[in-house]
Protein backbone atom coordinates (compact mmCIF):
# COMPACT_ATOMS: atom_id res chain seq x y z
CA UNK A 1 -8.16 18.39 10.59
CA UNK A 2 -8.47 17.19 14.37
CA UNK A 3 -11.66 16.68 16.04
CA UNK A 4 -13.05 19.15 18.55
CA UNK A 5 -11.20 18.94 21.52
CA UNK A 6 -7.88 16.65 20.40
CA UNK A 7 -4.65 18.09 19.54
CA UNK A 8 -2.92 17.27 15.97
CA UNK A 9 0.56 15.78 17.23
CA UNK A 10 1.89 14.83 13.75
CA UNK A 11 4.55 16.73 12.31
CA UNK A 12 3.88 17.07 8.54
CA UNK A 13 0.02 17.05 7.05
CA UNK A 14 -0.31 13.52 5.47
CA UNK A 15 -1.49 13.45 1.44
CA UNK A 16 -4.42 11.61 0.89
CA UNK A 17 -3.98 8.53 -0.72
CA UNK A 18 -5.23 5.39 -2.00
CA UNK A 19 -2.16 2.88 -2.36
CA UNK A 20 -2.12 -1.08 -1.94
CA UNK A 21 0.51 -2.55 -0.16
CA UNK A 22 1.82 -5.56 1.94
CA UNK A 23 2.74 -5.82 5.41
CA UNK A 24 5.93 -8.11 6.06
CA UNK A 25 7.06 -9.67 9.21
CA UNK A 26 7.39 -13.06 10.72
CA UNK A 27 11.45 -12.98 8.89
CA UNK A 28 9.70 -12.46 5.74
CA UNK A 29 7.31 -15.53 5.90
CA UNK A 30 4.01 -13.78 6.52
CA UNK A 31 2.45 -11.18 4.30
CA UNK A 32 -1.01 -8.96 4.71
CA UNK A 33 -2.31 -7.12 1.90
CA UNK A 34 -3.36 -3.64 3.08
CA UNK A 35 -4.47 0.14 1.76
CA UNK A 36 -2.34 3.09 2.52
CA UNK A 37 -4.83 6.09 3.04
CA UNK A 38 -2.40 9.04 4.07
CA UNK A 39 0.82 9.35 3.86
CA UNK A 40 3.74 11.62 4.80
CA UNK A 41 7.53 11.47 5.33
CA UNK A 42 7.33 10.23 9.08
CA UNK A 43 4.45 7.92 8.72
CA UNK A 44 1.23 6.14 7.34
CA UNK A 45 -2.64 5.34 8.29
CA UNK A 46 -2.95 1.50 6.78
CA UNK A 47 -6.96 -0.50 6.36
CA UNK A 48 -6.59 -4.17 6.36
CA UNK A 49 -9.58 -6.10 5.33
CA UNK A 50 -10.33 -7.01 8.56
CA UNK A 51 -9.35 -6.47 12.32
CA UNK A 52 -5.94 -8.01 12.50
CA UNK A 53 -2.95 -7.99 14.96
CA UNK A 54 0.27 -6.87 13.21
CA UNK A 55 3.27 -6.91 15.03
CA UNK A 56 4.78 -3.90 16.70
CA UNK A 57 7.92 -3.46 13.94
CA UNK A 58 7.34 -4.67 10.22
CA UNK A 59 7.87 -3.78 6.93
CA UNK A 60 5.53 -2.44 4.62
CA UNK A 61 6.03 -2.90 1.16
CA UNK A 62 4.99 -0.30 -1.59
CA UNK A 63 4.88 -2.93 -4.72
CA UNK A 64 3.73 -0.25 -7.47
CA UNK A 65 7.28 1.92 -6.24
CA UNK A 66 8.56 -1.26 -5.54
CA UNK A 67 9.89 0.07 -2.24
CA UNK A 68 10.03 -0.94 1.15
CA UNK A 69 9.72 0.87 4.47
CA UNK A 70 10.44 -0.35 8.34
CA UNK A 71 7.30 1.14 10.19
CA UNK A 72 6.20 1.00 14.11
CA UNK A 73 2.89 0.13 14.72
CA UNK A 74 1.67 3.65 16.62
CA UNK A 75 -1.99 2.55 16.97
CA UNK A 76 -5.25 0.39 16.00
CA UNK A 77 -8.53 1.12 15.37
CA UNK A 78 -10.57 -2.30 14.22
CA UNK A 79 -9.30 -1.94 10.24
CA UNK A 80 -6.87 0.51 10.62
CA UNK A 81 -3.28 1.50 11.82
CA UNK A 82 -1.18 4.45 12.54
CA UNK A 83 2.27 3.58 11.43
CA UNK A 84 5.60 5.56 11.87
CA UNK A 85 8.32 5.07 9.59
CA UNK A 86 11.68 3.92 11.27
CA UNK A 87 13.96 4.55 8.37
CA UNK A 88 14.45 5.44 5.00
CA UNK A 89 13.25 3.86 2.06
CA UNK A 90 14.63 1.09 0.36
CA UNK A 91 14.19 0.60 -3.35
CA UNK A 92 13.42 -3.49 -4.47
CA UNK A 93 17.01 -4.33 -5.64
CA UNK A 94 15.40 -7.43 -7.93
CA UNK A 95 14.84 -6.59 -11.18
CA UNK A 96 11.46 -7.51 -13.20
CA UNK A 97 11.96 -10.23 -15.13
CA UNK A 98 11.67 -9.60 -18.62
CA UNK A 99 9.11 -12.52 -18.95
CA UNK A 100 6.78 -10.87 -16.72
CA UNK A 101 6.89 -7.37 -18.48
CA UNK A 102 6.12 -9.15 -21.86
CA UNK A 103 3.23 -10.89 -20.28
CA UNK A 104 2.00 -7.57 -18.77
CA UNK A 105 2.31 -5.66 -21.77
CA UNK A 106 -0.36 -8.37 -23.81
CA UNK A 107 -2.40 -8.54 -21.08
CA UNK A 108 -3.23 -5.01 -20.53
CA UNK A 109 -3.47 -5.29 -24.37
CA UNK A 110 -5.90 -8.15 -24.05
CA UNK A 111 -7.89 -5.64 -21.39
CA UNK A 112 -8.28 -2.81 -23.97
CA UNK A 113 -9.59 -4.65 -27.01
CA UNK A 114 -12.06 -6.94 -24.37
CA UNK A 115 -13.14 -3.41 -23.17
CA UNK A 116 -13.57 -2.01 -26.52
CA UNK A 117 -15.93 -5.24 -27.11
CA UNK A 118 -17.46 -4.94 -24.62
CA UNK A 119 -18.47 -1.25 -25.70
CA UNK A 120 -18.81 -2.29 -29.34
CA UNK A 121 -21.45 -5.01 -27.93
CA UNK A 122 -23.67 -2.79 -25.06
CA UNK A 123 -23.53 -0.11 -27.80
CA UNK A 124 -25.65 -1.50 -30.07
């Protein structure tokens, strides 16, 4: 909802969200990590971890639906940025190695048993 006394100029209502993601530029040398905390078809608000200067066009990277979107910077408030998408998405083309879905899958089984230990032992 706008404040008192501004007008809503967006298009669509944005979702509320709480997605990580990278920002990509400098011909794909330079990455910042960032939070996505609305979202909608024509654009984005982004928090960085601190004040920093993006460029006006990058690409922001959505690593959990390993897809990537070209956004223009719109505006910047200290931590956060109003992005606009400037086309459609486009879906990683590499595939996961298997390697790294194997070492995922013990992991996140290493996670659950150290959790239940950790339970078992705070229990008791």
């Amino acid at each position: 909802m706008p404040a008192a006394g501004t007008t809503e100029r967006r298009l669509q209502a944005r979702n509320r969200t709480f997605i990580g993601a990278q920002i990509i530029f400098n011909q794909r040398q330079s990455t910042l990590d960032c939070t996505v905390r609305n979202l909608s078809e024509q654009g984005a608000l982004l928090v960085l971890s601190d004040a920093v200067a993006t460029p006006e066009l990058f690409e922001l990277y959505f690593p959990l639906k390993r897809e990537s979107r070209m956004v223009r910077a719109r505006w910047h408030d200290g931590a956060r940025q109003g992005v606009e998408f400037t086309g459609a998405g486009r879906p990683d083309k590499d595939p996961v190695p298997l390697d790294l879905v194997r070492r995922l899958k013990r992991l996140e089984q290493e996670n659950t048993a150290l959790k239940a230990r950790i339970a078992q032992l705070t229990e008791g």
